[in-house]
C-alpha atoms as a PDB file:
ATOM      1  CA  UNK A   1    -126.287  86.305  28.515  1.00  0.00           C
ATOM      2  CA  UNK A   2    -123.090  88.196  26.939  1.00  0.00           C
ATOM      3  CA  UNK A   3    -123.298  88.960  23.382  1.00  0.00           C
ATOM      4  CA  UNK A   4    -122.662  85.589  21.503  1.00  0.00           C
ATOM      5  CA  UNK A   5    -121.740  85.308  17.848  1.00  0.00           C
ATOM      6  CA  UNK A   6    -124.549  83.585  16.057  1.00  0.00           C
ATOM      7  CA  UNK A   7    -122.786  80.261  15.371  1.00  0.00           C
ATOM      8  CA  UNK A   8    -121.823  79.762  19.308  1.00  0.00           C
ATOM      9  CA  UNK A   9    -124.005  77.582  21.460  1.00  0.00           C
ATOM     10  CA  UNK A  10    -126.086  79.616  24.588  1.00  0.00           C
ATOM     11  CA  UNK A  11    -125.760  77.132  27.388  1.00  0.00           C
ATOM     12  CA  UNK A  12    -127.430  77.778  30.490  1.00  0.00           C
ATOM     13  CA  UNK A  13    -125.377  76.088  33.642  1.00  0.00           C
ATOM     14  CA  UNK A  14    -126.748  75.318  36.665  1.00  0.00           C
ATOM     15  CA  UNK A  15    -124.480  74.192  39.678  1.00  0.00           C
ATOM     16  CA  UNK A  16    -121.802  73.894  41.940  1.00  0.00           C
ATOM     17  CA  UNK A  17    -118.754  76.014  42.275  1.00  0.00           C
ATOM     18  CA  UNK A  18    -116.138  75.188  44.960  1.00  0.00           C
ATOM     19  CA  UNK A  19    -112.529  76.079  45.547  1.00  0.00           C
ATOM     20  CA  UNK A  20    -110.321  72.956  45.225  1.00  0.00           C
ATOM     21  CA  UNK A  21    -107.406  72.210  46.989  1.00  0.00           C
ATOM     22  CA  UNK A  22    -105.254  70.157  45.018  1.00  0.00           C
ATOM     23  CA  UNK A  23    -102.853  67.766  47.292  1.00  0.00           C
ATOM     24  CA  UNK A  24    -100.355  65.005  45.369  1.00  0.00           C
ATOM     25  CA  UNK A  25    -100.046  61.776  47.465  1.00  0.00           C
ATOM     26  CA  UNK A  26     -98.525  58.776  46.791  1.00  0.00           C
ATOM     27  CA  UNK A  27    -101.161  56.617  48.199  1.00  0.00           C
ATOM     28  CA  UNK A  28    -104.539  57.421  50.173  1.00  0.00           C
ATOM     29  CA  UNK A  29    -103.783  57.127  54.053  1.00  0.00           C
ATOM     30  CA  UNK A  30    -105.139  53.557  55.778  1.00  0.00           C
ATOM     31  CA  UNK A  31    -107.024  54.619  58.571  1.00  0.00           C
ATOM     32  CA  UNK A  32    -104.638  55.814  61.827  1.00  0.00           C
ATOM     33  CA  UNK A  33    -101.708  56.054  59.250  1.00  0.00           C
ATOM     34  CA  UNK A  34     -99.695  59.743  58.451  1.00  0.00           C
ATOM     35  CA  UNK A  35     -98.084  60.053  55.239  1.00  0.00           C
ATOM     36  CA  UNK A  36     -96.198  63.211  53.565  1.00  0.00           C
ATOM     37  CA  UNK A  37     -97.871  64.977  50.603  1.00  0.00           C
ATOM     38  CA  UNK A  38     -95.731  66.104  47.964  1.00  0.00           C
ATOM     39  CA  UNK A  39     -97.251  69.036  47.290  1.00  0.00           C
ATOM     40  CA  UNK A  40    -100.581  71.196  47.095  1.00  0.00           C
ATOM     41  CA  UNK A  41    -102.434  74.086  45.199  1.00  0.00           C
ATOM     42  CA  UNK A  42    -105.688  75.921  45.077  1.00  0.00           C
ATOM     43  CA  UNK A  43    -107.584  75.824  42.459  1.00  0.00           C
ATOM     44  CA  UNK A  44    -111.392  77.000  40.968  1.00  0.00           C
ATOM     45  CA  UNK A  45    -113.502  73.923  40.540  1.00  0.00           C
ATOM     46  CA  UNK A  46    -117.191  72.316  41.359  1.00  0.00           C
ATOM     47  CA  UNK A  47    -118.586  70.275  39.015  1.00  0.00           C
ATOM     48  CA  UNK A  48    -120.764  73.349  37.813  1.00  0.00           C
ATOM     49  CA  UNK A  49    -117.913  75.522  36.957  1.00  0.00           C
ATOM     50  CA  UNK A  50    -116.157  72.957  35.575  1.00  0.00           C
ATOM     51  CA  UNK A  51    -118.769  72.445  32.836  1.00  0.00           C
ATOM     52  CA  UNK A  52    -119.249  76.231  32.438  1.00  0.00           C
ATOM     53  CA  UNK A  53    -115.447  77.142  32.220  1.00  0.00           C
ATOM     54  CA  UNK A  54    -114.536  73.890  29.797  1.00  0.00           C
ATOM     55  CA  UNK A  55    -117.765  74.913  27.816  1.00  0.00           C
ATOM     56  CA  UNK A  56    -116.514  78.398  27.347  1.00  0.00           C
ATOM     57  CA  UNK A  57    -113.094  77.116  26.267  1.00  0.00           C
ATOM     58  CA  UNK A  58    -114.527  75.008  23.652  1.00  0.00           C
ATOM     59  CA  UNK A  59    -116.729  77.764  22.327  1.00  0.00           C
ATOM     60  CA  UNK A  60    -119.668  78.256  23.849  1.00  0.00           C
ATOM     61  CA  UNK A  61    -121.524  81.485  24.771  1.00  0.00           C
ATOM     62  CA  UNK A  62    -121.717  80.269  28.571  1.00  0.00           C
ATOM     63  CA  UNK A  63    -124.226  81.636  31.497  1.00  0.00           C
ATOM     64  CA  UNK A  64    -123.335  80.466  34.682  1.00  0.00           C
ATOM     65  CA  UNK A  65    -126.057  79.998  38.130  1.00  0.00           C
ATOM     66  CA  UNK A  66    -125.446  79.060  41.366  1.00  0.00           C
ATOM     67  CA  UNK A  67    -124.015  80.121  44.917  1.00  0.00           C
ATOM     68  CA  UNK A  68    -121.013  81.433  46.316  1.00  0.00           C
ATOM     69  CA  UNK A  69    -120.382  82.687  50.048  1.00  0.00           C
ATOM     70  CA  UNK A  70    -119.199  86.188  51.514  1.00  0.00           C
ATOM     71  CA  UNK A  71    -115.889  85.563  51.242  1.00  0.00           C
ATOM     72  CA  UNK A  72    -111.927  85.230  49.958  1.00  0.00           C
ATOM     73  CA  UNK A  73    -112.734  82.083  47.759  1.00  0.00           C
ATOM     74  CA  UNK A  74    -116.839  83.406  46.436  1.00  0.00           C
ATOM     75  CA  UNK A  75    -114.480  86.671  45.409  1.00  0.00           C
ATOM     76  CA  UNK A  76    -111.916  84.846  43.549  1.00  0.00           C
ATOM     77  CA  UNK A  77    -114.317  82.194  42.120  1.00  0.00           C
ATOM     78  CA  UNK A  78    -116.395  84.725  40.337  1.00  0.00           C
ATOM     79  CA  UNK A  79    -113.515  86.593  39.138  1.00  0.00           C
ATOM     80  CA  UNK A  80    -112.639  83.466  37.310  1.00  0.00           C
ATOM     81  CA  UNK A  81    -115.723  82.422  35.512  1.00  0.00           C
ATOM     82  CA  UNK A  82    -116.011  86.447  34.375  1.00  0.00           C
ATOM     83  CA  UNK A  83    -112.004  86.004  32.842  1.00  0.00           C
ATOM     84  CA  UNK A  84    -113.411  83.001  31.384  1.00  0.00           C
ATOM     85  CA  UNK A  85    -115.874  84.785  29.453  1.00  0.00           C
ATOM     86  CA  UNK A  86    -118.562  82.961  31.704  1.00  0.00           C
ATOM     87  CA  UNK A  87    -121.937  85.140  32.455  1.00  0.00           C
ATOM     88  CA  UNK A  88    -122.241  85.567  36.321  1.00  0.00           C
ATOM     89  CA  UNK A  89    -125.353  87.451  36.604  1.00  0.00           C
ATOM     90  CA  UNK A  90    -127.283  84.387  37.973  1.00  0.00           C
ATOM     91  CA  UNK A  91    -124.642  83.446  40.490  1.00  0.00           C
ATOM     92  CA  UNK A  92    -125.948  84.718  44.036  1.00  0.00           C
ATOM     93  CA  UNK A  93    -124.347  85.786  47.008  1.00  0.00           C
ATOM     94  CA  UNK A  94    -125.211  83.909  50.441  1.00  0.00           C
ATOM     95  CA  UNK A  95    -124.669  85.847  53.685  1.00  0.00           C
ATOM     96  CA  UNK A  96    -124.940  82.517  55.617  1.00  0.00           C
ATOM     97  CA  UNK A  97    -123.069  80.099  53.790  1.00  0.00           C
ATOM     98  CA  UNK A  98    -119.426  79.761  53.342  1.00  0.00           C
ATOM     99  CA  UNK A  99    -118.320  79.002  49.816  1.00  0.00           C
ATOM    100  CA  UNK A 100    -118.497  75.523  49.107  1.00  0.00           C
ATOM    101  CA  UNK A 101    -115.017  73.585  49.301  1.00  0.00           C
ATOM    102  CA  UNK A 102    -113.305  70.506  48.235  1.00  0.00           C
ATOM    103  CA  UNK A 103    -109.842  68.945  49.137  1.00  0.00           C
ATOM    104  CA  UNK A 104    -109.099  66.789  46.391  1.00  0.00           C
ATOM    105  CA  UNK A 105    -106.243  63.762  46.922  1.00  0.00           C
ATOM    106  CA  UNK A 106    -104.133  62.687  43.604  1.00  0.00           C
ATOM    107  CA  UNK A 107    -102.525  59.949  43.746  1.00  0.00           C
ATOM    108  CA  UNK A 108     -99.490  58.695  41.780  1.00  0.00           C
ATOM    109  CA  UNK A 109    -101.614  57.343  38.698  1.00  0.00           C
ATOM    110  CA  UNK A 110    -103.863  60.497  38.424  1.00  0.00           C
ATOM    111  CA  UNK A 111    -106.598  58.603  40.336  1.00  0.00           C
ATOM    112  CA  UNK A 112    -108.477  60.797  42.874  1.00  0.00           C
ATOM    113  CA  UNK A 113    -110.260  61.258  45.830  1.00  0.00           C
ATOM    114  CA  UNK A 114    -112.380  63.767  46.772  1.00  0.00           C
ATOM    115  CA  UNK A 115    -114.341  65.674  49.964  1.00  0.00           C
ATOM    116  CA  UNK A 116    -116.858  67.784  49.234  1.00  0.00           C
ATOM    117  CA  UNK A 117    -118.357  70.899  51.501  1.00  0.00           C
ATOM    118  CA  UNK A 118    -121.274  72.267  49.638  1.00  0.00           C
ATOM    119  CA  UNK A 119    -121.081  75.285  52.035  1.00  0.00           C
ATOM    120  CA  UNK A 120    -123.468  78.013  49.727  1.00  0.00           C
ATOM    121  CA  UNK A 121    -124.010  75.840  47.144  1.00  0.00           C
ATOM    122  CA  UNK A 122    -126.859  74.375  49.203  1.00  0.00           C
ATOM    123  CA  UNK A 123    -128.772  77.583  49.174  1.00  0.00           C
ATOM    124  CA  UNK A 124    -129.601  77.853  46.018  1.00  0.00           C
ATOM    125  CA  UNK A 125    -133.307  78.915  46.304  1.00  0.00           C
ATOM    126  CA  UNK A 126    -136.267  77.212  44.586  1.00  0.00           C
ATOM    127  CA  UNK A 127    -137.583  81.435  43.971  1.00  0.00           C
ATOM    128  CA  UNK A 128    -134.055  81.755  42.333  1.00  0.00           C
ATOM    129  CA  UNK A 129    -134.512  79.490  39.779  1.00  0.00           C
ATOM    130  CA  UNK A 130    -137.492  80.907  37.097  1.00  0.00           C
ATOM    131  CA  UNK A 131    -135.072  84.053  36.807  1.00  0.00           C
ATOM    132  CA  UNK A 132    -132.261  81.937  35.448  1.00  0.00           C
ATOM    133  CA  UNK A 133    -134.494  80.958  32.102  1.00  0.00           C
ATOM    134  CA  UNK A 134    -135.289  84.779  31.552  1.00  0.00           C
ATOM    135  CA  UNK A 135    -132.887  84.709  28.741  1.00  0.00           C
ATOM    136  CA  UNK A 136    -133.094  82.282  25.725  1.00  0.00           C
ATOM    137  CA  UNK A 137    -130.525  79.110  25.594  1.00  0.00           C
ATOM    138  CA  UNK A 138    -130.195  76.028  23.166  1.00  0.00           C
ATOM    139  CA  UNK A 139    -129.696  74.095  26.376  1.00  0.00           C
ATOM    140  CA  UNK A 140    -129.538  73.627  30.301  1.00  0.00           C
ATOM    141  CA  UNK A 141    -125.831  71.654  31.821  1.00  0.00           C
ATOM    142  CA  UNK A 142    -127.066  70.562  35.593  1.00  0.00           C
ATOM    143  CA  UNK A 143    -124.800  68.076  37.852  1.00  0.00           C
ATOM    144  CA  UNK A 144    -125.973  66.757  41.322  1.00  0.00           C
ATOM    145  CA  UNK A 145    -123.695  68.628  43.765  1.00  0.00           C
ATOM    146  CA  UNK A 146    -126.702  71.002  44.373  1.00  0.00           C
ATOM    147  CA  UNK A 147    -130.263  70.508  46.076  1.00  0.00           C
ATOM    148  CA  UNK A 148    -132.169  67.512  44.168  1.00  0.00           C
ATOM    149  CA  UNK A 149    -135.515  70.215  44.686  1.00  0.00           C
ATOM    150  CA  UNK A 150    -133.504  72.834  42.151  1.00  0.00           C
ATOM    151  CA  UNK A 151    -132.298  70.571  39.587  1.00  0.00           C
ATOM    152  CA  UNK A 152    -135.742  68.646  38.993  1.00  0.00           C
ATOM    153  CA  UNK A 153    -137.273  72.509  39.140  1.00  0.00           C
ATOM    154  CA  UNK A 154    -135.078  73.952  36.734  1.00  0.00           C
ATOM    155  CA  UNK A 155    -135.860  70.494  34.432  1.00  0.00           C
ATOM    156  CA  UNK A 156    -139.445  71.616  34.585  1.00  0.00           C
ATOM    157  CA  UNK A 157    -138.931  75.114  34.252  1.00  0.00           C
ATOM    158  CA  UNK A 158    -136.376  73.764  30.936  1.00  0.00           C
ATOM    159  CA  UNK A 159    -139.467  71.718  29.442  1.00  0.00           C
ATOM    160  CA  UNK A 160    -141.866  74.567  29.939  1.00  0.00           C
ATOM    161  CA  UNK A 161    -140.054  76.716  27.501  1.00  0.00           C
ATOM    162  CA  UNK A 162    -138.775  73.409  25.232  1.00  0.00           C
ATOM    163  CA  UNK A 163    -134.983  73.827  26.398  1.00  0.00           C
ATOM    164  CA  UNK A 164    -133.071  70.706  26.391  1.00  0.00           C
ATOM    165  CA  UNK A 165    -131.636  69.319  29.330  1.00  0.00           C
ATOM    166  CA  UNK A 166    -128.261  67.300  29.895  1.00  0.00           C
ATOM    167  CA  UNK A 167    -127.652  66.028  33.197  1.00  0.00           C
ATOM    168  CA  UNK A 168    -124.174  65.080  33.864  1.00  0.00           C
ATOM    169  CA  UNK A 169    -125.390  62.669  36.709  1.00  0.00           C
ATOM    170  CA  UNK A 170    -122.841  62.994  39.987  1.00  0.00           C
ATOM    171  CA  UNK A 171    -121.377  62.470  42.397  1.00  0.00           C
ATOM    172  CA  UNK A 172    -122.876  59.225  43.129  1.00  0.00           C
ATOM    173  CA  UNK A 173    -126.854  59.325  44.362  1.00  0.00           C
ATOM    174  CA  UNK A 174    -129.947  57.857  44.425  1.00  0.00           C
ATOM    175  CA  UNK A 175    -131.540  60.673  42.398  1.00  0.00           C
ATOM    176  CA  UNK A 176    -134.981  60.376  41.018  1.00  0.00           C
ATOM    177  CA  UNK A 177    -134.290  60.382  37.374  1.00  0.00           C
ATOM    178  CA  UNK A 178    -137.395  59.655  36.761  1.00  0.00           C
ATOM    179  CA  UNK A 179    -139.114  62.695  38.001  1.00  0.00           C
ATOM    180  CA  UNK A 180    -136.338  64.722  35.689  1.00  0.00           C
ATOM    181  CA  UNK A 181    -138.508  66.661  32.771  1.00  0.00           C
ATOM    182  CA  UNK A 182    -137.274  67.816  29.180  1.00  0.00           C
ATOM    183  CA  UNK A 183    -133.589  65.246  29.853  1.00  0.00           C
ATOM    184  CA  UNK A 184    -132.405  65.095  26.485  1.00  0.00           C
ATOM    185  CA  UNK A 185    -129.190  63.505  27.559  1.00  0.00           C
ATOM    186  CA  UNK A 186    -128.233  61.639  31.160  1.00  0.00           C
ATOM    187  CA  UNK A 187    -124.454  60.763  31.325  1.00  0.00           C
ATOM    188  CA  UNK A 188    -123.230  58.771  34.075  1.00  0.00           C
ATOM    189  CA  UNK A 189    -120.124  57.324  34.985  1.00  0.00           C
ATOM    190  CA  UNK A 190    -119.341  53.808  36.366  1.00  0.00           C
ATOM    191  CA  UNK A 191    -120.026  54.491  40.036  1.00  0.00           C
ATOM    192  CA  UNK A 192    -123.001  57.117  39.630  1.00  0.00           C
ATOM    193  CA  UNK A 193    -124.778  53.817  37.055  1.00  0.00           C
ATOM    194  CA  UNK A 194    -124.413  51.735  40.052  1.00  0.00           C
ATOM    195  CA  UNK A 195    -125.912  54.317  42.449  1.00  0.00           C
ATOM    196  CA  UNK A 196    -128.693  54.938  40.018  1.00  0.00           C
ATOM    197  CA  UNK A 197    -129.693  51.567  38.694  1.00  0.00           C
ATOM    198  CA  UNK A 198    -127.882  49.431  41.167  1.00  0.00           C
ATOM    199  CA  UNK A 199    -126.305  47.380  38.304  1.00  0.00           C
ATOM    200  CA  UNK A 200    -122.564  47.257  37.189  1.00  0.00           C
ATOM    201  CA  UNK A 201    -120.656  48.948  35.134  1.00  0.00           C
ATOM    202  CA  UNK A 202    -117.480  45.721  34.355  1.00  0.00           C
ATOM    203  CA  UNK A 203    -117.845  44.733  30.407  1.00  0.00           C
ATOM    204  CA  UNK A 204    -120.029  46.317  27.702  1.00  0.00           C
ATOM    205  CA  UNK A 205    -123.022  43.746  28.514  1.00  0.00           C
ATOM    206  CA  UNK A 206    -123.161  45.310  31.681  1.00  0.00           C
ATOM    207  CA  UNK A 207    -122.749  49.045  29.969  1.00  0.00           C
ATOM    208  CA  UNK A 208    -125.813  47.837  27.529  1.00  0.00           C
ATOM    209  CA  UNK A 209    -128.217  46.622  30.477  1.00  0.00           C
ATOM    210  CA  UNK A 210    -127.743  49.614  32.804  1.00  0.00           C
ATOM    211  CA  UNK A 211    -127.852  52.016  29.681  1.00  0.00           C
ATOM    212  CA  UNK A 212    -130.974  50.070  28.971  1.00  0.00           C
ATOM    213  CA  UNK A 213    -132.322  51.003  32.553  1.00  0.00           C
ATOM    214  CA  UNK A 214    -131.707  54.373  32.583  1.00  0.00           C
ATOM    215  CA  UNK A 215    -133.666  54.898  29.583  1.00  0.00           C
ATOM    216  CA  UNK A 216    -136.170  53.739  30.466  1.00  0.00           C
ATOM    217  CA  UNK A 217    -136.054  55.485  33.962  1.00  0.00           C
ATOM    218  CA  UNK A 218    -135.393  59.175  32.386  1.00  0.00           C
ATOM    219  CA  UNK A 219    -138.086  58.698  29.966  1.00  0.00           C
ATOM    220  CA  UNK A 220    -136.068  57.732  26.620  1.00  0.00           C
ATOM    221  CA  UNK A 221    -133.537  60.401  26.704  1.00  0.00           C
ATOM    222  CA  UNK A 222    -130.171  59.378  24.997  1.00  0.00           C
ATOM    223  CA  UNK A 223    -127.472  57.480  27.879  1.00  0.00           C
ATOM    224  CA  UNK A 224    -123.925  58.111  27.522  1.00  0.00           C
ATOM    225  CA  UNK A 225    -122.163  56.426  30.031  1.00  0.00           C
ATOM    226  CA  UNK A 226    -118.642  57.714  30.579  1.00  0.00           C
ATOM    227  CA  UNK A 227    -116.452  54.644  31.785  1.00  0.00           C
ATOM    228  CA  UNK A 228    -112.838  56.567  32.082  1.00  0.00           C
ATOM    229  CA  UNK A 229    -110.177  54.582  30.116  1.00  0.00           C
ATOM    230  CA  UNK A 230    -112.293  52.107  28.001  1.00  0.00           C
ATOM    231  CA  UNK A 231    -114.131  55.301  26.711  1.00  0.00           C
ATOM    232  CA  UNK A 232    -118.455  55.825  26.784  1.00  0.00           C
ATOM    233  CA  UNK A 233    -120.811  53.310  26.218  1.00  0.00           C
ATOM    234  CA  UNK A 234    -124.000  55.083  23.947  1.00  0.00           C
ATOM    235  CA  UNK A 235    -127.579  54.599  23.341  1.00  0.00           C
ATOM    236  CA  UNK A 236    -129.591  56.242  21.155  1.00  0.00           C
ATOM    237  CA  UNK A 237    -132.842  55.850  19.470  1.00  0.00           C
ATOM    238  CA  UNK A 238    -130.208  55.364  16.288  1.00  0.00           C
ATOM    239  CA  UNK A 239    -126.639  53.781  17.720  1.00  0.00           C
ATOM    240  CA  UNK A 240    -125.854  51.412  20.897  1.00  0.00           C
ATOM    241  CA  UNK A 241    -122.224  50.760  21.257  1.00  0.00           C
ATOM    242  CA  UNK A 242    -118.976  51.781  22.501  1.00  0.00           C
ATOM    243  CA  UNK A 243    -117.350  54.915  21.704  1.00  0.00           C
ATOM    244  CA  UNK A 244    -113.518  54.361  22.182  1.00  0.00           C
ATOM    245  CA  UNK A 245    -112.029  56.381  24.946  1.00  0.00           C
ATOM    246  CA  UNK A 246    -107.905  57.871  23.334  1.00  0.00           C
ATOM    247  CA  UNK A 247    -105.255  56.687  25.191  1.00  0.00           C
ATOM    248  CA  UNK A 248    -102.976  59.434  26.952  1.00  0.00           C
ATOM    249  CA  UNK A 249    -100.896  59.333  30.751  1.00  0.00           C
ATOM    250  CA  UNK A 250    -103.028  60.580  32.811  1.00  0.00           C
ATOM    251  CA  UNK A 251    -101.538  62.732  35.754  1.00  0.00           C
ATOM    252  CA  UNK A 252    -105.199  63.902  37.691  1.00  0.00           C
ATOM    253  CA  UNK A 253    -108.419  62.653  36.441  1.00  0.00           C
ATOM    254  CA  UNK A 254    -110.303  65.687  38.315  1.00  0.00           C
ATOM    255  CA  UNK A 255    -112.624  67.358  36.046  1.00  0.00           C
ATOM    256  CA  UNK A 256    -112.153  64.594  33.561  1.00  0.00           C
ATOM    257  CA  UNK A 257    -115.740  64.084  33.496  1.00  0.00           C
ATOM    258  CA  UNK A 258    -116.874  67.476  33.896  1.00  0.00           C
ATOM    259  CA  UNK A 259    -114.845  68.249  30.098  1.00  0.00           C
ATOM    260  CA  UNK A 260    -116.642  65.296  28.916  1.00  0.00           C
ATOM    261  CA  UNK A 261    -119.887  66.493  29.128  1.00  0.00           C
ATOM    262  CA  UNK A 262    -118.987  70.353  28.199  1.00  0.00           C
ATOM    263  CA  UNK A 263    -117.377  68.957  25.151  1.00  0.00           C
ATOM    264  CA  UNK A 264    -119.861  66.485  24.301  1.00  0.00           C
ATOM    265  CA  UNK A 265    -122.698  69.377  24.800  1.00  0.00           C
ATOM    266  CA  UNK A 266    -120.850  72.112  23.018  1.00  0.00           C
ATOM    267  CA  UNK A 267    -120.416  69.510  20.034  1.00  0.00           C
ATOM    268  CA  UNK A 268    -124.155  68.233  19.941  1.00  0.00           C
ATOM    269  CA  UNK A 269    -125.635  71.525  19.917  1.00  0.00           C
ATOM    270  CA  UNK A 270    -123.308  72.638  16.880  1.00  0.00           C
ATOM    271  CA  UNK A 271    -125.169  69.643  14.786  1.00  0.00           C
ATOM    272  CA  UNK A 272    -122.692  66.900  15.253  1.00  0.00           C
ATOM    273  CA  UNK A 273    -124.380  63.714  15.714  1.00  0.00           C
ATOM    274  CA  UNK A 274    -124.514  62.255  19.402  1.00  0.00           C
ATOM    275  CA  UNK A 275    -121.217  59.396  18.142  1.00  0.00           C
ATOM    276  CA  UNK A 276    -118.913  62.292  16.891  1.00  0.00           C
ATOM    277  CA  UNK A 277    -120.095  64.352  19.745  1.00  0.00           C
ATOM    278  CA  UNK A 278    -119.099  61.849  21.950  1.00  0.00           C
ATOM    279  CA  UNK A 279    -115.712  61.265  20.424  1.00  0.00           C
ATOM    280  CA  UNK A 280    -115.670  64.885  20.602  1.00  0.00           C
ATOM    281  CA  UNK A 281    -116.167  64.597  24.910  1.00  0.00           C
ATOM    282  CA  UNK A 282    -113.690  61.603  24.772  1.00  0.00           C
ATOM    283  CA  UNK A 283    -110.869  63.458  23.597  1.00  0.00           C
ATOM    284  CA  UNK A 284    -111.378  66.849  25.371  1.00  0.00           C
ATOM    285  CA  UNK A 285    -111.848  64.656  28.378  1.00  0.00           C
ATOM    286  CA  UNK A 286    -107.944  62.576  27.995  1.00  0.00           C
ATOM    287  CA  UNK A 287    -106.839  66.021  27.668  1.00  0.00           C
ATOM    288  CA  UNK A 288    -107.845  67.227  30.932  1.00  0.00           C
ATOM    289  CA  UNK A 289    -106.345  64.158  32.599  1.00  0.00           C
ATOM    290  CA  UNK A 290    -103.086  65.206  31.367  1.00  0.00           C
ATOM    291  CA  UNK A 291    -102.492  68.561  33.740  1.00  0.00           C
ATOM    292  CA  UNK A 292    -103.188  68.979  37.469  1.00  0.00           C
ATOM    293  CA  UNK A 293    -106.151  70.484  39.030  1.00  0.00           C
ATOM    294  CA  UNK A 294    -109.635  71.204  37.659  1.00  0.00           C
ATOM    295  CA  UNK A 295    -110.421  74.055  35.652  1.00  0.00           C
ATOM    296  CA  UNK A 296    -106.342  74.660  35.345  1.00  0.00           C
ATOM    297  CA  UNK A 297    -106.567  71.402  32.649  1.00  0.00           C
ATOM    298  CA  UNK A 298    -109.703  72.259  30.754  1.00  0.00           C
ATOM    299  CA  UNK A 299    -108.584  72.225  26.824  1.00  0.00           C
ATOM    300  CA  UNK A 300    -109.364  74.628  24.523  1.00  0.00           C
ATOM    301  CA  UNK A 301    -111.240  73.884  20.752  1.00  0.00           C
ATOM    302  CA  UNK A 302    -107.820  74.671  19.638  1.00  0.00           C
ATOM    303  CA  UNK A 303    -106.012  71.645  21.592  1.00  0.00           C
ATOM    304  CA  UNK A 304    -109.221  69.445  21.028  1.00  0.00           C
ATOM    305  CA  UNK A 305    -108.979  69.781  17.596  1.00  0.00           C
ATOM    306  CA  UNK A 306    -105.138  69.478  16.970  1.00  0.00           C
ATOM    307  CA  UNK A 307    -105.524  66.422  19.411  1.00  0.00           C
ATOM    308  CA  UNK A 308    -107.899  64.703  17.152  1.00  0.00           C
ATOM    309  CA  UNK A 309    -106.033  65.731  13.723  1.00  0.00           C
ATOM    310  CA  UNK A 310    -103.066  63.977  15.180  1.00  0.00           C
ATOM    311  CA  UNK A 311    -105.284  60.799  15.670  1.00  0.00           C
ATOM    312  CA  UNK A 312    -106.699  60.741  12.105  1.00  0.00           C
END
């Protein structure tokens, strides 16, 4: 890890980096039907590097580990996590893999939809994975765009030397939480709660009885489950309720998520409680929904914190 002033969080994060490419739409095409974009970029993203860049932005001492290909796009990826003050020691090289890529399609709304090639991020080896704890961390960030064998090693490898884990639980899978080791936090959204307990996600009695399930399924870690515009729905050993999400026009929800979880990390491991943590998420989270693109909308602590004075 980089030298870290002693009051910044060391967060380890392990997972996918992709290049984006960003297209605005006004609707998704019905199937056989053509319609004209209105524009497109490219853009650093993966749910991985999302975490680890937003993290870093909102003040933590960031590591980063995972794959990138050969290539134009594994070049310019790690060029950005390294401007973003994001450790890439840990993130490998493949020679047989492109790097992973993603076209993403906004819609008018900010709703999205999104293809994803893993490309190198699948070859993240199970040998590579004991080297990434050789350093000391407060925690371990892991997502599900990678193999299912790496995160539920790196979980074991976390508990072996008491690191928490906080699993930001997509894209949508039927991933054995239950085999997960040291989870100190699972955070779902709607559609990844339906994929892992197979109940919905439509009112808060619904939020309460899958958070309920998942607890009990990752071994009583704490369940935040993000649920966009209506906010997070919490449970704790201490609090069970809805955190309220902060209204804002959203222009691209990508990444939205991703902030969430950075924030709401960054925050916990500070000392705020798991609520103001989560507020914390909330509001770096309706920030990023306000700008296009992935990592291009990540707040800073700055704009986090100005956002919440004005909301006081």
């Amino acid at each position: 890890m980089p030298v870290c002033q002693e009051k910044r969080p060391k967060i380890l994060v392990i997972g996918s980096i992709n290049m984006d490419m960003v297209a605005r739409i006004d609707h998704i095409p019905l199937p056989g039907e053509t319609v004209l974009g209105q524009g497109y970029s490219f853009a650093p993203g993966g749910k991985g590097a999302n975490a680890a860049v937003a993290a870093a932005r909102l003040g933590g001492c960031v590591a980063f580990a995972g794959c990138v290909g050969d290539d134009s796009y594994g070049q310019a990826l790690r060029k950005t996590l390294t401007d973003e003050g994001v450790d890439d020691r840990l993130l490998r090289t493949a020679q047989d893999a492109p790097t992973g890529y993603a076209p993403i399609l906004v819609q008018a709304g900010g709703e999205n939809s999104i293809i994803v090639f893993p490309g190198a991020n699948r070859s993240i080896r199970p040998e590579d994975v004991p080297a990434m704890f050789r350093e000391p961390v407060d925690a371990v960030m892991m997502q599900l765009e990678i193999p299912e064998e790496i995160v539920l090693l790196a979980s074991r490898e976390a508990e072996a030397r008491g690191i928490p884990v906080i699993l930001d639980a997509g894209p949508a899978c039927s991933f054995p939480l239950e085999e997960m080791r040291g989870l100190a936090i699972v955070s779902p959204n709607e559609t990844e709660t339906m994929a892992l307990t197979g109940l919905p996600v439509d009112s808060e009695a619904e939020a309460r009885a899958a958070a309920r399930a998942l607890r009990e399924r990752s071994h009583g870690a704490d369940v935040v489950l993000k649920m966009g515009a209506r906010g997070a729905y919490l449970l704790t050993k201490d609090f069970e309720g809805m955190v309220p999400a902060f209204p804002v026009e959203a222009v691209d929800t990508t990444a939205a998520g991703d902030t969430f979880t950075a924030a709401m990390t960054v925050a916990y491991l500070r000392g705020e409680p798991l609520e103001r943590a989560v507020r914390y998420g909330c509001a770096a989270g309706a920030l990023a929904t306000t700008r296009l693109g992935a990592q291009p909308s990540l707040p800073t602590a700055a704009e986090v914190e100005a956002f919440l004075r004005a909301r006081e």
